[in-house]
N, C-alpha and C. Protein backbone atom coordinates (compact mmCIF):
# COMPACT_ATOMS: atom_id res chain seq x y z
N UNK A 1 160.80 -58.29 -253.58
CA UNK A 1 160.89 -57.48 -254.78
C UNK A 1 159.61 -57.71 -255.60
N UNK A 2 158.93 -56.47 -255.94
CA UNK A 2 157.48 -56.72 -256.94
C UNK A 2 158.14 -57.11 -258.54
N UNK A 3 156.83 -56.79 -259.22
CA UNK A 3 156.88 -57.25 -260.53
C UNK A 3 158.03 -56.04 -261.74
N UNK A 4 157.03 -54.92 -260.82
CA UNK A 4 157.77 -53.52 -261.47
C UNK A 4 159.02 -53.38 -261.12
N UNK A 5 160.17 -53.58 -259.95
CA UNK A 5 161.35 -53.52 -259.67
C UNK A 5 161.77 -54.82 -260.87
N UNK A 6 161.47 -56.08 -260.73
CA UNK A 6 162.07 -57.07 -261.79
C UNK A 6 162.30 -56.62 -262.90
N UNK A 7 160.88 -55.94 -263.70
CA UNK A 7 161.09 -55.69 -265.19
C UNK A 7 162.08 -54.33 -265.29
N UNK A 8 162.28 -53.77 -264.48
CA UNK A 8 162.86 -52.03 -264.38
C UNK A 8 164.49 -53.21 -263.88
N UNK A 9 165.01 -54.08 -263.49
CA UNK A 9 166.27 -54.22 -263.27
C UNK A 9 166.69 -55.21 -264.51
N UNK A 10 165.65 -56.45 -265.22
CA UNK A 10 166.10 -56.69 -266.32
C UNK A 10 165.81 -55.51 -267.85
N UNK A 11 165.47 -54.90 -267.90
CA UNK A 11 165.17 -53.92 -268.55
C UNK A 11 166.64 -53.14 -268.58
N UNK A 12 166.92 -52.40 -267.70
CA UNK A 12 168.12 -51.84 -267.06
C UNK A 12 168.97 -52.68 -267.68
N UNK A 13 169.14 -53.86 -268.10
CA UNK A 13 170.50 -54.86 -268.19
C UNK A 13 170.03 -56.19 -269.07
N UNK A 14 168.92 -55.82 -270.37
CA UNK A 14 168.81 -56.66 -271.21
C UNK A 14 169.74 -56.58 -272.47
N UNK A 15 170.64 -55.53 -272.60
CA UNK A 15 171.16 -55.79 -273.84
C UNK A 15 172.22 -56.35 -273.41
N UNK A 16 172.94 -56.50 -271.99
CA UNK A 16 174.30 -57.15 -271.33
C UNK A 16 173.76 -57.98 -271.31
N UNK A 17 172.94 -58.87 -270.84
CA UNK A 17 172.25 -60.17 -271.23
C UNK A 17 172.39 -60.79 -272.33
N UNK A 18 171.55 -59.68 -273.37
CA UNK A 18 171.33 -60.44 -274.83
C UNK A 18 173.12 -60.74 -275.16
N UNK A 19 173.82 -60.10 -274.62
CA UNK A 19 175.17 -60.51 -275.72
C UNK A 19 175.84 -61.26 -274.85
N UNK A 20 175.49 -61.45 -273.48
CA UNK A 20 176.96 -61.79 -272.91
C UNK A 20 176.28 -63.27 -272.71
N UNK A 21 175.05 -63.82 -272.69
CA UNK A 21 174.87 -65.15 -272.84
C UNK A 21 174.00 -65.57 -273.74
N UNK A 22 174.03 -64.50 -274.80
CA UNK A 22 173.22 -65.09 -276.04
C UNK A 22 172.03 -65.13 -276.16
N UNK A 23 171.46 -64.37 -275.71
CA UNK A 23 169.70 -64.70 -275.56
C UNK A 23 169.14 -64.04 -276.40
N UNK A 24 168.32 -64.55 -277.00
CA UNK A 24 167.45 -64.31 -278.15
C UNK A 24 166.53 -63.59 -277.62
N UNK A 25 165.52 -63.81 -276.64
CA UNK A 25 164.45 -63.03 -276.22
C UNK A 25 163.99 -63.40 -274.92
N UNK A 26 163.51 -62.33 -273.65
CA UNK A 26 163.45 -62.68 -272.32
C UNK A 26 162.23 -62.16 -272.17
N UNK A 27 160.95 -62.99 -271.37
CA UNK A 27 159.56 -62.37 -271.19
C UNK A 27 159.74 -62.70 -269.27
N UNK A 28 158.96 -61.46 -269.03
CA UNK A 28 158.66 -62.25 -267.71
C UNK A 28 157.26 -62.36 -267.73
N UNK A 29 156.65 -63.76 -266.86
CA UNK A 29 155.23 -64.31 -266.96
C UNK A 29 155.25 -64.46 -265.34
N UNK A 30 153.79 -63.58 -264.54
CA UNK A 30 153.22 -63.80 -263.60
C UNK A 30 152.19 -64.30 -263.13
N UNK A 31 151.81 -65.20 -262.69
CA UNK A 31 150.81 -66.14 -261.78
C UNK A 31 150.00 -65.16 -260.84
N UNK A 32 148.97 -64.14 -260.84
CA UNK A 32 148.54 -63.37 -259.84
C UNK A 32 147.21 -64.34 -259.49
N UNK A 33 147.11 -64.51 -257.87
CA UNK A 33 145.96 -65.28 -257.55
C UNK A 33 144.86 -64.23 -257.93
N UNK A 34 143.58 -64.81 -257.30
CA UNK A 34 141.95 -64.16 -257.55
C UNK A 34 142.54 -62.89 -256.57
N UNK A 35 142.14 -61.67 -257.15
CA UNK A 35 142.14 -60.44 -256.71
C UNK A 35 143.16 -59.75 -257.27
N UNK A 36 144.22 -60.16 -257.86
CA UNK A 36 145.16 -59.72 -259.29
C UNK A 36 146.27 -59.20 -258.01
N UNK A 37 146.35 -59.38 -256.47
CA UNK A 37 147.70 -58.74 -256.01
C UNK A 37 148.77 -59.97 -256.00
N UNK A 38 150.04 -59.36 -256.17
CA UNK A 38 151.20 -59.87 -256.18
C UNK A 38 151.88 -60.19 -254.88
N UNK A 39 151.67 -61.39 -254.16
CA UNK A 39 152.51 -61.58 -252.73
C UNK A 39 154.08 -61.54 -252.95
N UNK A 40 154.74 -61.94 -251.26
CA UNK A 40 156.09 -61.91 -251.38
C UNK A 40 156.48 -63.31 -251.79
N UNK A 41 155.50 -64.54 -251.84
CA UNK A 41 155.97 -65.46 -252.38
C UNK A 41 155.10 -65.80 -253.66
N UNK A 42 154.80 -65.21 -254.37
CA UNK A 42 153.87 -65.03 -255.74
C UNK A 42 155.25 -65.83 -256.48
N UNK A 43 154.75 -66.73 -257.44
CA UNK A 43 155.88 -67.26 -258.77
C UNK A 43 155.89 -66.13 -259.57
N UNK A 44 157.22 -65.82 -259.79
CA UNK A 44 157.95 -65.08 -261.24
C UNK A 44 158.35 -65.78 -262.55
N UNK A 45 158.05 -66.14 -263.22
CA UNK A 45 159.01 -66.73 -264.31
C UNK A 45 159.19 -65.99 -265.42
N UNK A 46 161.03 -66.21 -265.54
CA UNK A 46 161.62 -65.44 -266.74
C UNK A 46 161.80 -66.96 -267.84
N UNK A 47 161.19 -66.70 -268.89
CA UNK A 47 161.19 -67.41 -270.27
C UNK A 47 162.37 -67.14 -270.97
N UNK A 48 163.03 -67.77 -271.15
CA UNK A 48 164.66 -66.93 -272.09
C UNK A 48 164.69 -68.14 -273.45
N UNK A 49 164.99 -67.17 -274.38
CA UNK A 49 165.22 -68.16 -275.33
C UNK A 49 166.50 -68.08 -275.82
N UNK A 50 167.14 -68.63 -275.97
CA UNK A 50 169.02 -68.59 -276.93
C UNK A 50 168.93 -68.60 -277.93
N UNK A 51 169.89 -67.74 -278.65
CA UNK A 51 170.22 -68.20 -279.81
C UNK A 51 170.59 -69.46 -279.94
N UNK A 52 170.47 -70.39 -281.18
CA UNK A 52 171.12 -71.18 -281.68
C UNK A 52 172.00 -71.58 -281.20
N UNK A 53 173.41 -70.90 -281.54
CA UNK A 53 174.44 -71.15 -280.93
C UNK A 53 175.06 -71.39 -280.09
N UNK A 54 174.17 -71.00 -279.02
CA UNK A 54 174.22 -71.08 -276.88
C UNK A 54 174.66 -72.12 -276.98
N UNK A 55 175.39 -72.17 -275.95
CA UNK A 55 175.73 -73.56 -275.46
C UNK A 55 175.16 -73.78 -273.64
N UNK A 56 174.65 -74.88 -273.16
CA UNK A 56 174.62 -74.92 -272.02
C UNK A 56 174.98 -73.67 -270.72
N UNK A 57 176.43 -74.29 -271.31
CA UNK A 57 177.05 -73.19 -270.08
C UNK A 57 176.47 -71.62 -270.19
N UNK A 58 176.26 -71.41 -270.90
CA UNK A 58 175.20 -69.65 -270.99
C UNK A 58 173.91 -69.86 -270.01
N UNK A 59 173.40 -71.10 -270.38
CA UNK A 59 172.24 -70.81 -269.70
C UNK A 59 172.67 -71.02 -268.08
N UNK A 60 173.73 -71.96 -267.55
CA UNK A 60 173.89 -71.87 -265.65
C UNK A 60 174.59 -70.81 -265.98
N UNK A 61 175.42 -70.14 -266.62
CA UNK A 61 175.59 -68.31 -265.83
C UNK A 61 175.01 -67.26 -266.23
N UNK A 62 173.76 -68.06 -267.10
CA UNK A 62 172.72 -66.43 -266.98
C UNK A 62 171.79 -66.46 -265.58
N UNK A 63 171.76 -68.25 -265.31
CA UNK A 63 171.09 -68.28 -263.91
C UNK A 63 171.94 -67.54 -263.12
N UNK A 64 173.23 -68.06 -262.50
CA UNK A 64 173.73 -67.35 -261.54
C UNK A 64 173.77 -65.90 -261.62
N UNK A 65 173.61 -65.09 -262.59
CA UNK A 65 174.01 -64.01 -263.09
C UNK A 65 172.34 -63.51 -262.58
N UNK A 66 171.34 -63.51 -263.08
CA UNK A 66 169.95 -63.79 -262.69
C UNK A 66 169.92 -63.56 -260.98
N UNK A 67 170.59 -64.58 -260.70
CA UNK A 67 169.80 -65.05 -259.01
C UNK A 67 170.95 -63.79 -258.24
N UNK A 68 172.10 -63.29 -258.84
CA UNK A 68 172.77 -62.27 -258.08
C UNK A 68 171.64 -60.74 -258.30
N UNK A 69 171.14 -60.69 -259.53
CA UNK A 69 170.64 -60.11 -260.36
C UNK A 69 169.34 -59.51 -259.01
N UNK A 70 168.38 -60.80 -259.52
CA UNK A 70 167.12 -60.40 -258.52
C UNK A 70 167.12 -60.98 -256.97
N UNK A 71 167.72 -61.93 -256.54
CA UNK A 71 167.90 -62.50 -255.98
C UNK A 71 167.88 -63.99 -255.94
N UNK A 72 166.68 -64.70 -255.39
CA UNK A 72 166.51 -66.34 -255.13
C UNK A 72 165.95 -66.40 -257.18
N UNK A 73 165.83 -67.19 -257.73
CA UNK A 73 165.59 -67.81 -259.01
C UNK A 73 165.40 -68.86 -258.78
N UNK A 74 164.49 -69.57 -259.15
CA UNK A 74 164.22 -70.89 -258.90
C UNK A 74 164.62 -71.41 -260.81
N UNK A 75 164.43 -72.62 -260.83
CA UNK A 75 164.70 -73.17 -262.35
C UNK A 75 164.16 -74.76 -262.49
């Protein structure tokens, strides 16, 4: 999966996110080597921040929720 399918499926399903585990704000940040292309094992990272109030458990089922989401998630 590229960069553009990720942001087009959390995009698609950031406001069920923002409420159902509290997240304050989600960036995704890419690592592109020299020549700016994106491989099939290129790092993705999604930055999530919680509200306040989160508790733990939001953040392991926004992962699992995530890794059904895009697939593999690392953390």
């Amino acid at each position: 999966m590229d960069i553009i399918e990720i942001k087009k499926k959390l995009n698609a399903n950031v406001n069920h996110i923002k409420k159902k585990f509290q997240v304050k704000e989600m960036s995704v940040l890419v690592s592109l080597p020299k020549g700016g292309h994106l491989y099939e094992d290129s790092d993705i990272d999604i930055l999530v921040s919680f509200n306040k109030s989160s508790k733990i458990f939001n953040y392991m089922r926004l992962k699992y929720y995530l890794e059904n989401l895009l697939g593999k998630v690392d953390w």
